[in-house]
N, C-alpha and C. Protein backbone atom coordinates (compact mmCIF):
# COMPACT_ATOMS: atom_id res chain seq x y z
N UNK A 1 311.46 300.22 58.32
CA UNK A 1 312.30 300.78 57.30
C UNK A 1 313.17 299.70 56.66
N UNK A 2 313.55 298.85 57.55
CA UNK A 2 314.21 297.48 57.07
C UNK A 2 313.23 296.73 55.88
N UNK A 3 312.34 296.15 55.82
CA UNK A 3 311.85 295.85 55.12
C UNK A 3 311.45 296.79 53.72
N UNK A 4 311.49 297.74 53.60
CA UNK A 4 311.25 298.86 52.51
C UNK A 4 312.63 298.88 51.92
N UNK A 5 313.90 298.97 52.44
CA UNK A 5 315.20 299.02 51.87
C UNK A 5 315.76 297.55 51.42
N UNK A 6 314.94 296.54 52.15
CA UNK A 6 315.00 295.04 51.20
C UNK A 6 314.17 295.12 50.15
N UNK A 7 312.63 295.41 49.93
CA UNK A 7 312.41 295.67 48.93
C UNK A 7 312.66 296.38 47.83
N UNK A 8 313.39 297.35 48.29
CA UNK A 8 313.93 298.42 47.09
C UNK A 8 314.91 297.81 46.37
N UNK A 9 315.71 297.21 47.15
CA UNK A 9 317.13 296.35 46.98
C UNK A 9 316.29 295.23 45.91
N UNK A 10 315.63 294.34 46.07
CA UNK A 10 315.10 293.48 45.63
C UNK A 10 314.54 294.29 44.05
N UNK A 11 314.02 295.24 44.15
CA UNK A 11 313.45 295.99 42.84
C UNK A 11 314.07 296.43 42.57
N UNK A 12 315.10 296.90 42.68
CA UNK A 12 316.65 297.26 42.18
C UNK A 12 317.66 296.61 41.74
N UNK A 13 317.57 295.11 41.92
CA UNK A 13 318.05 294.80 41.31
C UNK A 13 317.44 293.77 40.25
N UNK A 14 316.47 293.58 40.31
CA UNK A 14 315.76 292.42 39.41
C UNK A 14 314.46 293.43 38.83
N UNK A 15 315.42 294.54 38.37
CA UNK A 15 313.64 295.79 37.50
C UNK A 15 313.64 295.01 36.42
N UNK A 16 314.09 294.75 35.12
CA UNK A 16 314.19 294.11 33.96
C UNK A 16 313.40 292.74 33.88
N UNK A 17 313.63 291.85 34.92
CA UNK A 17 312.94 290.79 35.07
C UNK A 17 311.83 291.09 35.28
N UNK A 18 311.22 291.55 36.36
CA UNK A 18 310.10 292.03 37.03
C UNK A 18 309.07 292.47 35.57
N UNK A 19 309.76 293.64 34.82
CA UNK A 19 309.09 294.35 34.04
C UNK A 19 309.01 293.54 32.52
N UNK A 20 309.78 292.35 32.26
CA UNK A 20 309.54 291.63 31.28
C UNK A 20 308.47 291.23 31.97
N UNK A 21 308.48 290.44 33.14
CA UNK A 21 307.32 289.36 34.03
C UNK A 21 305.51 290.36 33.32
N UNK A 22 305.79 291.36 34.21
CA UNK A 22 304.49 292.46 34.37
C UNK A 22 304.24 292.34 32.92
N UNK A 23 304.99 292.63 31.35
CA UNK A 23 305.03 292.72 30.44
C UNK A 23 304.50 291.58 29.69
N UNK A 24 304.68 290.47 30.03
CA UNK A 24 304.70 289.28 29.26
C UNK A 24 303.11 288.69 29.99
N UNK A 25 302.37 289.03 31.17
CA UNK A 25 301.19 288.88 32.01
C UNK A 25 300.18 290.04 31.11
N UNK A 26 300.90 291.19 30.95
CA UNK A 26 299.84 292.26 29.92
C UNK A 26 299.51 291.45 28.78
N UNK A 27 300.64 290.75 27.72
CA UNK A 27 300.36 290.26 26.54
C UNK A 27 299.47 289.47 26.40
N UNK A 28 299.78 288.00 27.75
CA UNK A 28 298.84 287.04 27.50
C UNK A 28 297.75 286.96 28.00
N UNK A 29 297.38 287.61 29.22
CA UNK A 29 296.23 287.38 29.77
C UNK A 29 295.44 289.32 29.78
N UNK A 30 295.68 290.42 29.76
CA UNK A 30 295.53 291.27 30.01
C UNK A 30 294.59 292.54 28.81
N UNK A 31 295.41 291.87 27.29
CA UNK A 31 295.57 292.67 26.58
C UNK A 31 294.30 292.45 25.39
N UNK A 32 293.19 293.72 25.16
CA UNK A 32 292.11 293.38 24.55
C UNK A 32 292.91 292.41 23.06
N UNK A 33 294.00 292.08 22.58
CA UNK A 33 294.45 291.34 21.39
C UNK A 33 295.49 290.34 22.16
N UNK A 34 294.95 290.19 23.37
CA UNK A 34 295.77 289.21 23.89
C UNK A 34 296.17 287.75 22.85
N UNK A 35 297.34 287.16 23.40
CA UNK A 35 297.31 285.94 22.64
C UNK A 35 296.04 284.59 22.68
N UNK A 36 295.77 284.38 24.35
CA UNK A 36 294.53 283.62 24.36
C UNK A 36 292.99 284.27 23.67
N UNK A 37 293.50 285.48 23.22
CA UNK A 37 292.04 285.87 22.41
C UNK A 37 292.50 285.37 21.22
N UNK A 38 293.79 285.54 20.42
CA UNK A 38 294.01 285.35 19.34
C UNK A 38 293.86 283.59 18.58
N UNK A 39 293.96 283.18 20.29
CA UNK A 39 293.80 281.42 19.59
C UNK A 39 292.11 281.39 19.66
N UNK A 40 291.80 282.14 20.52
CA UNK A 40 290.38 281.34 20.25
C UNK A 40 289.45 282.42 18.92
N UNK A 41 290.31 283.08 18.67
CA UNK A 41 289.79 283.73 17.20
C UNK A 41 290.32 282.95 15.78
N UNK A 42 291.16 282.23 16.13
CA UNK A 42 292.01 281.49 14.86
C UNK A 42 290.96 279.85 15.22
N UNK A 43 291.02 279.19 16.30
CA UNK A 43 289.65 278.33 16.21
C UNK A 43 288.77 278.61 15.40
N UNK A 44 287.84 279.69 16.19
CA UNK A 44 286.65 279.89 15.46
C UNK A 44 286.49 280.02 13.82
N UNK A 45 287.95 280.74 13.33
CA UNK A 45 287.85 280.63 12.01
C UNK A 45 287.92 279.55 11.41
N UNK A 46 288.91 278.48 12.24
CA UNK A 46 288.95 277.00 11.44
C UNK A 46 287.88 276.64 11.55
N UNK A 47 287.20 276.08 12.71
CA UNK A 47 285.67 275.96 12.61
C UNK A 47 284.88 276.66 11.39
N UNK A 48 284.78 277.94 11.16
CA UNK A 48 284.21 278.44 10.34
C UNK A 48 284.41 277.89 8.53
N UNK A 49 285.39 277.77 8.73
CA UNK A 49 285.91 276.98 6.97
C UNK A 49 285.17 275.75 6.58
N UNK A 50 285.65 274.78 8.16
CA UNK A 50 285.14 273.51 8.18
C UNK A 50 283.58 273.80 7.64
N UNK A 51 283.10 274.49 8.51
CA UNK A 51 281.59 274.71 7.72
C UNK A 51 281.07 275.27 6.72
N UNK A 52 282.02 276.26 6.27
CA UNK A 52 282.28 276.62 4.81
C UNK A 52 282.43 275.00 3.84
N UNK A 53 283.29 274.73 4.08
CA UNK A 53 283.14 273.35 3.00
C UNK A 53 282.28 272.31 3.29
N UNK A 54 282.35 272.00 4.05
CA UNK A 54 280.67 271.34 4.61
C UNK A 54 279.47 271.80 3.43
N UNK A 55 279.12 273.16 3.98
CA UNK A 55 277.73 273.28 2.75
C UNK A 55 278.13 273.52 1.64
N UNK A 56 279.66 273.48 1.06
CA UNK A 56 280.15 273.86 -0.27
C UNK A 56 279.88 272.53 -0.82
N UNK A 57 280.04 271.20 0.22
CA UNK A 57 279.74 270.01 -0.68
C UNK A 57 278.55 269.54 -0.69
N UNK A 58 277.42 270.12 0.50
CA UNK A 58 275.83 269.98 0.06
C UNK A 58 275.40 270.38 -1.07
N UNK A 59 275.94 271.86 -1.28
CA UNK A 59 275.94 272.30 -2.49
C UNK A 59 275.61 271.71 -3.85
N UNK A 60 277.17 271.39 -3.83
CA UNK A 60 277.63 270.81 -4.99
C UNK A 60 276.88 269.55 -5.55
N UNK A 61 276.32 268.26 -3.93
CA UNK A 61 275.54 267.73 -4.00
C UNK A 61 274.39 268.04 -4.62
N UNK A 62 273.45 268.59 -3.81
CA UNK A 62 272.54 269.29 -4.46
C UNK A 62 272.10 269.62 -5.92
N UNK A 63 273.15 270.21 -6.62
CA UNK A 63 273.45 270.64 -7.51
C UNK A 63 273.06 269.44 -8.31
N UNK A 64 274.37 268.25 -8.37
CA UNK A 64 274.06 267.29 -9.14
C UNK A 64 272.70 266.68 -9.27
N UNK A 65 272.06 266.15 -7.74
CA UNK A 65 270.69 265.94 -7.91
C UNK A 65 269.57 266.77 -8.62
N UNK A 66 269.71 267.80 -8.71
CA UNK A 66 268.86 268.76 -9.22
C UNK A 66 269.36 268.57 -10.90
N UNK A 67 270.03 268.49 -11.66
CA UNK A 67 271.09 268.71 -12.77
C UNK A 67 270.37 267.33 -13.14
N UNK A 68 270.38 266.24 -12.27
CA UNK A 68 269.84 264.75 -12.39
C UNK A 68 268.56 264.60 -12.62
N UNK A 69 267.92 265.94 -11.59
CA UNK A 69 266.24 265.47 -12.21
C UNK A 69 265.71 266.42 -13.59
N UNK A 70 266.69 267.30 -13.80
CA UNK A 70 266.07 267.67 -14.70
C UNK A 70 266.40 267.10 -16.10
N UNK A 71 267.78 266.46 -16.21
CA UNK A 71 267.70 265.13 -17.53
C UNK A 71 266.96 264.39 -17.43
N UNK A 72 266.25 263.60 -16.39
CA UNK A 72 265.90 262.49 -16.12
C UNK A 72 264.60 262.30 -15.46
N UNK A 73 263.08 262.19 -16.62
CA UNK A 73 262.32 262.32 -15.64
C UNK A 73 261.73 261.17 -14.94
N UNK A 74 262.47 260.18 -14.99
CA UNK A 74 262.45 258.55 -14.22
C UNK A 74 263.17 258.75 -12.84
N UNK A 75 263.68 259.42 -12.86
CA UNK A 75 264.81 260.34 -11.67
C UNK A 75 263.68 260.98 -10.95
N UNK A 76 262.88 261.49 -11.13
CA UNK A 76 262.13 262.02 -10.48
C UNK A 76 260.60 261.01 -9.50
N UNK A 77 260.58 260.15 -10.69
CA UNK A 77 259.77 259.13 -9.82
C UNK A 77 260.45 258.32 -9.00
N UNK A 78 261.52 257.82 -9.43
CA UNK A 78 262.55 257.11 -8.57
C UNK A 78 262.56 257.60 -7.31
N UNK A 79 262.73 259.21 -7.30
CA UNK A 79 262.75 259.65 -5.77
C UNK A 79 262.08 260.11 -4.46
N UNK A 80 260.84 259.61 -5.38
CA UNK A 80 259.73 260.16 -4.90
C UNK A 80 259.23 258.58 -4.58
N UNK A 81 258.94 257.53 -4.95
CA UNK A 81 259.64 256.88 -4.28
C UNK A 81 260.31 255.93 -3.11
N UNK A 82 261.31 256.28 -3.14
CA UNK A 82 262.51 255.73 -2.55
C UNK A 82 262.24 256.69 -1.12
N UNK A 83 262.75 257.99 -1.53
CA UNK A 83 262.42 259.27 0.09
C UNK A 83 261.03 258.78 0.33
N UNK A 84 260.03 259.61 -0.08
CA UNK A 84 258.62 259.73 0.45
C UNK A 84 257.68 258.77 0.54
N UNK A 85 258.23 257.49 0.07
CA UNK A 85 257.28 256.60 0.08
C UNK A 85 255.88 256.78 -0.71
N UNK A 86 256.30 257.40 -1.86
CA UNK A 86 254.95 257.66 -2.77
C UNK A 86 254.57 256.04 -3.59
N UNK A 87 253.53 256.14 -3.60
CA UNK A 87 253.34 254.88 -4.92
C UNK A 87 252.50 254.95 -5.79
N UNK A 88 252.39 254.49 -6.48
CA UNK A 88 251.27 254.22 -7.65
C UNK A 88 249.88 253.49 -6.95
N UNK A 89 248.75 254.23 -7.71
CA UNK A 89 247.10 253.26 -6.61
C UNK A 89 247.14 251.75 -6.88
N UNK A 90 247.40 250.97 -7.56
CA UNK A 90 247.86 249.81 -7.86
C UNK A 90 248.82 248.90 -7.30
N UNK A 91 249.25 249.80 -6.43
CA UNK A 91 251.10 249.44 -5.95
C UNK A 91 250.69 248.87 -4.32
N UNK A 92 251.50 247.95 -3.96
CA UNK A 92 252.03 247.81 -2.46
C UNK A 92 253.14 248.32 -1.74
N UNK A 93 253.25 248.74 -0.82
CA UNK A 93 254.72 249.44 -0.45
C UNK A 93 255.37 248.47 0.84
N UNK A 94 256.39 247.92 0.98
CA UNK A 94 256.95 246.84 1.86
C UNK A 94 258.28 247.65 2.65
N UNK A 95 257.93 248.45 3.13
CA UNK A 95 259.15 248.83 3.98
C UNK A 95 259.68 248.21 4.97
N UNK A 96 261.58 247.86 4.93
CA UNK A 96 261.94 247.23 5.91
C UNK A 96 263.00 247.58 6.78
N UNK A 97 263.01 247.65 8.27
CA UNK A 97 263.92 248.50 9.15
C UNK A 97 264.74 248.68 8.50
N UNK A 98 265.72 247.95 7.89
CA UNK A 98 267.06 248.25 7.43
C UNK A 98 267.39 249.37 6.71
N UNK A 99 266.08 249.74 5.84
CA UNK A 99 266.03 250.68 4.80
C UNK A 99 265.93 251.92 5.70
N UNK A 100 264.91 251.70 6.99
CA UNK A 100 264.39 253.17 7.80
C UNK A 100 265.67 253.59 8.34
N UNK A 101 266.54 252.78 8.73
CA UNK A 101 267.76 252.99 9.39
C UNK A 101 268.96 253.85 8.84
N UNK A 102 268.91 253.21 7.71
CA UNK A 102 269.67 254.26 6.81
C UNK A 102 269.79 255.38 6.54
């Protein structure tokens, strides 16, 4: 009985603490909108942007090259080419690491 009337004593006088404690353990670790859910939902969205602008500037890339071959139809042999290693039947092609590396 001694020990039950120290504990009561003990929860009697420190309820407020206790129940912030219990309270503040629901928020962060407990709660389906917990805070550690909320950071790793605010990550994922930064991540998500980052890759949002990422292909916003392939895009845009893109874009220009395409915009490029269709003014330009020297632009088009140029890249064909330079990428694929196409040539003319007449032609030699001299590829050198430095270029593959790139």
């Amino acid at each position: 009985m001694d020990k039950f009337s120290s504990m009561s004593n003990f929860f009697g006088r420190y309820k407020y603490i206790i129940t912030l404690l219990v309270f503040g353990v629901i928020i962060v670790f407990l709660d389906e909108n917990s805070i550690l859910r909320r950071m790793e939902v605010a990550n994922e969205a930064r991540n998500t942007r980052n890759e949002i602008e990422k292909y916003r500037q392939e895009f845009e890339e893109s874009t220009l090259r395409l915009n490029e071959l269709d003014a330009d139809s020297n632009s088009i042999e140029r890249i064909a080419r330079e990428k694929y290693l196409m040539k003319k039947p007449n032609e030699d092609i001299f590829v050198f690491e430095e270029d593959l590396e790139q």
